[in-house]
N, C-alpha and C. Protein backbone atom coordinates (compact mmCIF):
# COMPACT_ATOMS: atom_id res chain seq x y z
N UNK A 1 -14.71 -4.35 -0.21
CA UNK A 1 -13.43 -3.72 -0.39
C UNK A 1 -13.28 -3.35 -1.86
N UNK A 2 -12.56 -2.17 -2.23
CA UNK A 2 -12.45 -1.74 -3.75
C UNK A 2 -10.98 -0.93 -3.68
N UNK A 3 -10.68 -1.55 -4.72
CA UNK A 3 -9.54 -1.25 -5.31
C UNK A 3 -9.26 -0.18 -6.65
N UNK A 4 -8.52 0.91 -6.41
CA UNK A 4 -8.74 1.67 -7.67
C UNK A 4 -7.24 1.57 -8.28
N UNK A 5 -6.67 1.80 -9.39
CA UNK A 5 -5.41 1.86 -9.73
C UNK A 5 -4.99 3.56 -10.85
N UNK A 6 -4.41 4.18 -10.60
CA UNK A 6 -4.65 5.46 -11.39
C UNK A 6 -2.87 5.63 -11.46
N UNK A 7 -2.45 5.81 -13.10
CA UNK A 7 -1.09 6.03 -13.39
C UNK A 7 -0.62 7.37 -13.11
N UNK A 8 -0.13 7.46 -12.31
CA UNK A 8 0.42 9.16 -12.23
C UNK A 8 1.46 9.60 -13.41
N UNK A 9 1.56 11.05 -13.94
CA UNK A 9 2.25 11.07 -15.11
C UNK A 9 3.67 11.07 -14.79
N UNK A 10 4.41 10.40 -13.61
CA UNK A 10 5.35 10.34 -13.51
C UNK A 10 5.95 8.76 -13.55
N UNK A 11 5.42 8.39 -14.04
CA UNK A 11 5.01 6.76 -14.15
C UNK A 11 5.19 5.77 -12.53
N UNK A 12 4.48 6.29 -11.60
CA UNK A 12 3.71 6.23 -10.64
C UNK A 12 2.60 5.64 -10.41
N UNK A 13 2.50 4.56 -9.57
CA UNK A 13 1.53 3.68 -9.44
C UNK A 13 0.61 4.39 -8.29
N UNK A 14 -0.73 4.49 -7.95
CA UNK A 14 -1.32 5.02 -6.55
C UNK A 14 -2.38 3.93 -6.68
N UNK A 15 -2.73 3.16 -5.79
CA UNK A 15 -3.43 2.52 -5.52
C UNK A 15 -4.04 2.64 -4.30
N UNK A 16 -5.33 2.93 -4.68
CA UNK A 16 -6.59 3.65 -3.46
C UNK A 16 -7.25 2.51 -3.10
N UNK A 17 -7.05 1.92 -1.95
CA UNK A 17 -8.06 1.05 -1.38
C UNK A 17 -9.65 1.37 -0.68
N UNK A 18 -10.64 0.69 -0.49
CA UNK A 18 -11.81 1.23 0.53
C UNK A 18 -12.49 0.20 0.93
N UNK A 19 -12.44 0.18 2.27
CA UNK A 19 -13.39 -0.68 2.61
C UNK A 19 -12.82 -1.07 4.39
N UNK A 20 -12.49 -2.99 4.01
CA UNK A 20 -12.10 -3.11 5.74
C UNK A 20 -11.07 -3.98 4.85
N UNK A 21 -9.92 -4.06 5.85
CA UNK A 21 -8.47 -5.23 5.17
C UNK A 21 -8.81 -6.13 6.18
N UNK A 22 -10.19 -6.85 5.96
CA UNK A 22 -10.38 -7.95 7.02
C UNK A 22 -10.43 -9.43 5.98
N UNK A 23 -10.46 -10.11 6.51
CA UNK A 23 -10.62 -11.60 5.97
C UNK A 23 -11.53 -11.33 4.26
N UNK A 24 -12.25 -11.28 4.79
CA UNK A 24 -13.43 -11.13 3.52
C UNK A 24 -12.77 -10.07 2.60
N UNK A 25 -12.76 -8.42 3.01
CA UNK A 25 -12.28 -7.78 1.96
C UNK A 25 -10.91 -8.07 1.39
N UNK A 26 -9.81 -8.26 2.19
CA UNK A 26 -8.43 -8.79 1.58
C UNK A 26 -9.20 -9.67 0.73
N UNK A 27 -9.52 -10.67 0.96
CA UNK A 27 -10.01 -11.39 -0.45
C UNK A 27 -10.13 -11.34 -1.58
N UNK A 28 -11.07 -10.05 -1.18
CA UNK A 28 -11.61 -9.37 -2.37
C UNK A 28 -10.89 -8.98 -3.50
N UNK A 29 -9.22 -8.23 -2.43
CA UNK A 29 -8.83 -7.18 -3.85
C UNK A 29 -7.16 -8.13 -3.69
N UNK A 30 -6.78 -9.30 -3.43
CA UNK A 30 -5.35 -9.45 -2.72
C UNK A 30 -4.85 -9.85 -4.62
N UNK A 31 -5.58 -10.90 -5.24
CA UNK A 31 -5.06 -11.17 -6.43
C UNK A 31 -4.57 -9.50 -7.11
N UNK A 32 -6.12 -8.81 -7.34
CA UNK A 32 -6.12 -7.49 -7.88
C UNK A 32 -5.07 -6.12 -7.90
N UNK A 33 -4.60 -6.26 -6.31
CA UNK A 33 -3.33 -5.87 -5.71
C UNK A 33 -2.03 -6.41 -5.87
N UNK A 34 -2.16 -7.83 -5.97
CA UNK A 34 -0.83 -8.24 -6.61
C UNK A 34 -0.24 -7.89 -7.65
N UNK A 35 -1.75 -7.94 -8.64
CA UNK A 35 -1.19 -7.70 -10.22
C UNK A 35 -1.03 -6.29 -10.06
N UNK A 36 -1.42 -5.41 -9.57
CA UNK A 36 -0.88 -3.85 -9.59
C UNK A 36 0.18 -3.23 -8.90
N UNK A 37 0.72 -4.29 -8.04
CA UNK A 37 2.54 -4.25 -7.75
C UNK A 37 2.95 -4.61 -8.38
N UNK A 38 2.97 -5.52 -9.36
CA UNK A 38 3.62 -6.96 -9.67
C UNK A 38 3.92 -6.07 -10.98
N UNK A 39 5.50 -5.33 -11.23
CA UNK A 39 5.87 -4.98 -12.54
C UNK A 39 7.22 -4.87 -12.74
N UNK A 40 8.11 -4.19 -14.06
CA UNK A 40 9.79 -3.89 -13.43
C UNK A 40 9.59 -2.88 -12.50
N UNK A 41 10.45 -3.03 -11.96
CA UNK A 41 11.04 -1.71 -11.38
C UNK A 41 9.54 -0.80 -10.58
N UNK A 42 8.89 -1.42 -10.24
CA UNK A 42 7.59 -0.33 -10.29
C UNK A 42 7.76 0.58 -8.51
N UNK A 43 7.05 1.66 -9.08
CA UNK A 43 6.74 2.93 -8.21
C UNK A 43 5.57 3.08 -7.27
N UNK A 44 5.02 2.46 -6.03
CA UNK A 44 3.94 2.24 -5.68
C UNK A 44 3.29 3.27 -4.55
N UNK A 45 2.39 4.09 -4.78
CA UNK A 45 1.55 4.65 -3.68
C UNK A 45 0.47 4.13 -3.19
N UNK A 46 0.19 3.66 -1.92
CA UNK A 46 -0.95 2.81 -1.22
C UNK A 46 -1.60 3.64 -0.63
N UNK A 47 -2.67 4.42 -0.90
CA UNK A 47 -3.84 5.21 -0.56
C UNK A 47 -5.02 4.59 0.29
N UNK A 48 -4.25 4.97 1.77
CA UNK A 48 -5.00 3.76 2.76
C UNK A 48 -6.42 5.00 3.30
N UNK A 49 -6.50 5.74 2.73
CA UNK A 49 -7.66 7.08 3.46
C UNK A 49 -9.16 6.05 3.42
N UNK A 50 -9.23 5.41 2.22
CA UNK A 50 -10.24 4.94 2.40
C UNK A 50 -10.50 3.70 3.41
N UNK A 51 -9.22 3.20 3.61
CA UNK A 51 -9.31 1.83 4.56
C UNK A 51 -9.79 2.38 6.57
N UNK A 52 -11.24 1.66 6.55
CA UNK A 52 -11.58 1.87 8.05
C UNK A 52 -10.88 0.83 8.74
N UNK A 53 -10.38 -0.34 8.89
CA UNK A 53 -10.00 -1.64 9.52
C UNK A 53 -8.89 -2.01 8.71
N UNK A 54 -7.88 -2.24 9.07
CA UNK A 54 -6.74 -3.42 8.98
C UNK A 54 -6.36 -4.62 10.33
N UNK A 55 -6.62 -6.06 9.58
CA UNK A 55 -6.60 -7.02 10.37
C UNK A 55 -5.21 -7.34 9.80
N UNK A 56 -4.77 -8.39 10.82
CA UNK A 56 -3.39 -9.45 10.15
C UNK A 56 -3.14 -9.37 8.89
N UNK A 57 -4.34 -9.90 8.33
CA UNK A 57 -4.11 -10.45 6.69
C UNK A 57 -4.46 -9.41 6.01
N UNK A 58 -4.51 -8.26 6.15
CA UNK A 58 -4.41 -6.88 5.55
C UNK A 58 -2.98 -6.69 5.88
N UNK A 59 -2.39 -6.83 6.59
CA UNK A 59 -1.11 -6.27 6.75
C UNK A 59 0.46 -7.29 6.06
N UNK A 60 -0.47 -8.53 5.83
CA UNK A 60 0.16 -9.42 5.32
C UNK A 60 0.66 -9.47 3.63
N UNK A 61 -0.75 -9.21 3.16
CA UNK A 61 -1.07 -8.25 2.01
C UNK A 61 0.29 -7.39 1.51
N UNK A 62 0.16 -6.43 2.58
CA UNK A 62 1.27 -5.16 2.74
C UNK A 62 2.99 -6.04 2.54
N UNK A 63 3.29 -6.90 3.75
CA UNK A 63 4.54 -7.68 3.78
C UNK A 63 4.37 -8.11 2.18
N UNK A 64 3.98 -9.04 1.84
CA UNK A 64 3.87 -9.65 0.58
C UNK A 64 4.09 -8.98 -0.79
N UNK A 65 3.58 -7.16 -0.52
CA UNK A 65 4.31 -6.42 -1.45
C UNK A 65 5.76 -6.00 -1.51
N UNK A 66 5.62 -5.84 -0.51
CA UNK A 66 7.35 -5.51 -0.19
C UNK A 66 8.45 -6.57 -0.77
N UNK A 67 7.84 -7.93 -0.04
CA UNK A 67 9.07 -9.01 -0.38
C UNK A 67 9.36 -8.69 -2.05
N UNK A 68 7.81 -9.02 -2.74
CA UNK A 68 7.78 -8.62 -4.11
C UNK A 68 8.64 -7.92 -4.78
N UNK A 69 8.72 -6.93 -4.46
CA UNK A 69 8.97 -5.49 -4.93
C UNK A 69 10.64 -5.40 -4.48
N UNK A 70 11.11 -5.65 -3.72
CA UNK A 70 12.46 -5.76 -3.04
C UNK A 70 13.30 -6.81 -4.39
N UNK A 71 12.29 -7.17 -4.86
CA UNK A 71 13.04 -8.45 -5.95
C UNK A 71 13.54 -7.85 -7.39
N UNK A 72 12.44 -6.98 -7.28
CA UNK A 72 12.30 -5.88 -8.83
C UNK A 72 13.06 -4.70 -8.44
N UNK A 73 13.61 -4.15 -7.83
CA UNK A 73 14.04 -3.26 -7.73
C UNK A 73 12.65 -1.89 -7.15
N UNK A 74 11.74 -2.29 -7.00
CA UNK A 74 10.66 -1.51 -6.71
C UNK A 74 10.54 -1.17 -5.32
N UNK A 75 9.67 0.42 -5.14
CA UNK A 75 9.20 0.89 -3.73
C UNK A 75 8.00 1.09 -3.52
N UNK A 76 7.93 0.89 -2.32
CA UNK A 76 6.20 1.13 -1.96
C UNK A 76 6.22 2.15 -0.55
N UNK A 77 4.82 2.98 -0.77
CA UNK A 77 4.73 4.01 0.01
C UNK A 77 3.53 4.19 0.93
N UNK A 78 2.91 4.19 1.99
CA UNK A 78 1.71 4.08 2.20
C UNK A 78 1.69 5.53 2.39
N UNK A 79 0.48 5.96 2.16
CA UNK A 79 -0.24 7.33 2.06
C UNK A 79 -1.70 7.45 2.91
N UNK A 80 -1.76 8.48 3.95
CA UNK A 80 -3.04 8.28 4.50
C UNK A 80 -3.73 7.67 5.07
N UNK A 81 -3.08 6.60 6.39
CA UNK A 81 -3.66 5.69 6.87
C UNK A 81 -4.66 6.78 7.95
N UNK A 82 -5.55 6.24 8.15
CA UNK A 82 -6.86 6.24 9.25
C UNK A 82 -5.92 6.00 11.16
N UNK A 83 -6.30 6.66 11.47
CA UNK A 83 -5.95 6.94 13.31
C UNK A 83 -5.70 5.17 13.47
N UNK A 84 -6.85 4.33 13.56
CA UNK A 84 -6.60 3.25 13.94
C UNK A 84 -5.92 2.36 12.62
N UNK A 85 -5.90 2.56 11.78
CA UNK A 85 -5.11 1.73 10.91
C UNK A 85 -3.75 1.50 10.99
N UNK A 86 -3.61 2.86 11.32
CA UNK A 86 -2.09 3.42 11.62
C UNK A 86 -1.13 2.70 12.63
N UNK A 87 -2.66 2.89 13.52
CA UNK A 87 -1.86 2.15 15.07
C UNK A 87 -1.89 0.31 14.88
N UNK A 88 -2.48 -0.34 13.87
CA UNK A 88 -2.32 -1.68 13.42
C UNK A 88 -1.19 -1.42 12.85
N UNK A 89 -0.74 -0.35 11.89
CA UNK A 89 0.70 -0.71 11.62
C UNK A 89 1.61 -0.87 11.93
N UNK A 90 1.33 0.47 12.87
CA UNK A 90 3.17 0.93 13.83
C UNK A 90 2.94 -0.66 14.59
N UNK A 91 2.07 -1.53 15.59
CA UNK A 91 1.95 -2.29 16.19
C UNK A 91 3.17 -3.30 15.54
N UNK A 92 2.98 -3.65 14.40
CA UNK A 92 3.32 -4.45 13.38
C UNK A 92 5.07 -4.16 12.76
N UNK A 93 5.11 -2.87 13.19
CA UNK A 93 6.55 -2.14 13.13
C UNK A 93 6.49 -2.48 11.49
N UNK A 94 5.33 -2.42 10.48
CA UNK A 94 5.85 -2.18 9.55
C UNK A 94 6.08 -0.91 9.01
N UNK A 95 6.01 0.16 9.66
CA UNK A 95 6.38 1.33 8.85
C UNK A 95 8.00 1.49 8.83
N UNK A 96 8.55 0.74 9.69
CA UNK A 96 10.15 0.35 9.83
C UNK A 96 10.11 0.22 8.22
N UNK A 97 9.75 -0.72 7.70
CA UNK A 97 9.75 -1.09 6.17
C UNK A 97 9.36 0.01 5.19
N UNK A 98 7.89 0.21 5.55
CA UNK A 98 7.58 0.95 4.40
C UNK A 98 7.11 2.34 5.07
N UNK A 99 7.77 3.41 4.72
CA UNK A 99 7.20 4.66 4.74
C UNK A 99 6.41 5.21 4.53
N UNK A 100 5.42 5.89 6.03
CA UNK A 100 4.11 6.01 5.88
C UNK A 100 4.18 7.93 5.60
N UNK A 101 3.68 8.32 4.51
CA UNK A 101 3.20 10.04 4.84
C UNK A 101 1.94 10.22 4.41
N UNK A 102 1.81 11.26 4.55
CA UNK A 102 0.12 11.81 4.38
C UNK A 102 0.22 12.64 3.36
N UNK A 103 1.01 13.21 2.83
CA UNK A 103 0.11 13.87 0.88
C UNK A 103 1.03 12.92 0.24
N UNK A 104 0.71 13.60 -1.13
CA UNK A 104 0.92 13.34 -2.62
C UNK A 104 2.60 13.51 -2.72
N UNK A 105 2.81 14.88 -2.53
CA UNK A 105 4.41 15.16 -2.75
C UNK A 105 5.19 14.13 -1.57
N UNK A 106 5.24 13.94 -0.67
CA UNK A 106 5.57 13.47 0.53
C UNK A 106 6.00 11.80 -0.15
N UNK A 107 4.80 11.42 -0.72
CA UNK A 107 4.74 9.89 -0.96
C UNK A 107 5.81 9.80 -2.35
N UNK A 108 6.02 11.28 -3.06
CA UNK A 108 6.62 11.28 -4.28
C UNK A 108 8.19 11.37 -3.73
N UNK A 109 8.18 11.89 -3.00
CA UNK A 109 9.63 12.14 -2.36
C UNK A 109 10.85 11.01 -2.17
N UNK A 110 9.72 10.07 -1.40
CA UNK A 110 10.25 8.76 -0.95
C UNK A 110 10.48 7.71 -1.36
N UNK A 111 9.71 8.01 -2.76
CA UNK A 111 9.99 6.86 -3.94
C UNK A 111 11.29 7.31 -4.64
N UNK A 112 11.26 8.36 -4.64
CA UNK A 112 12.73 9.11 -5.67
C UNK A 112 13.68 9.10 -4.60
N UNK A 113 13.62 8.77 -3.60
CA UNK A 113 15.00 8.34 -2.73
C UNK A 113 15.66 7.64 -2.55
């Protein structure tokens, strides 16, 4: 699993995941991901295009930002989930929480709302 972090010039967080959100890869990036929510007020895009698999504790991951972020005044956006990733989410009814779209402007929209 790999984690990328890239500042958008709108002081915009996008964080591109790749790999599987299974046991092993959550592992991999969950500290790494914390610290790249974990700010004031912060602006978060979750760039799931690269993610093939989300298990439980990939999605737990996801809850765990939110609670976070709900504390700071911060939002999070998922961007680009995969056919079956998607359907692990809606399953999970977390897009109730966090708003899922597919581009760039879309994900910018929803943070400025």
């Amino acid at each position: 699993m790999f984690l990328t972090v890239t500042e958008l010039a709108d002081g915009i967080k996008k964080i591109s995941l790749q790999g599987q959100m299974d046991i092993e890869g959550t592992k991999e990036i969950d500290t790494l991901f914390t610290v790249a929510t974990a700010s004031k007020s912060p602006q978060i895009i979750v760039d799931l295009s690269g993610v093939n698999y989300m298990g439980s504790i990939g999605i737990s991951v996801m809850v765990r930002a939110v609670n976070a972020l709900k504390q700071t005044q911060g939002k999070i956006v998922i961007m680009n989930p995969q056919p079956n990733v998607l359907r692990a989410l809606e399953s999970t009814r977390i897009n109730k929480v966090i708003p899922i779209v597919y581009d760039l402007e879309s994900a910018r929209t929803q943070l400025k709302s």
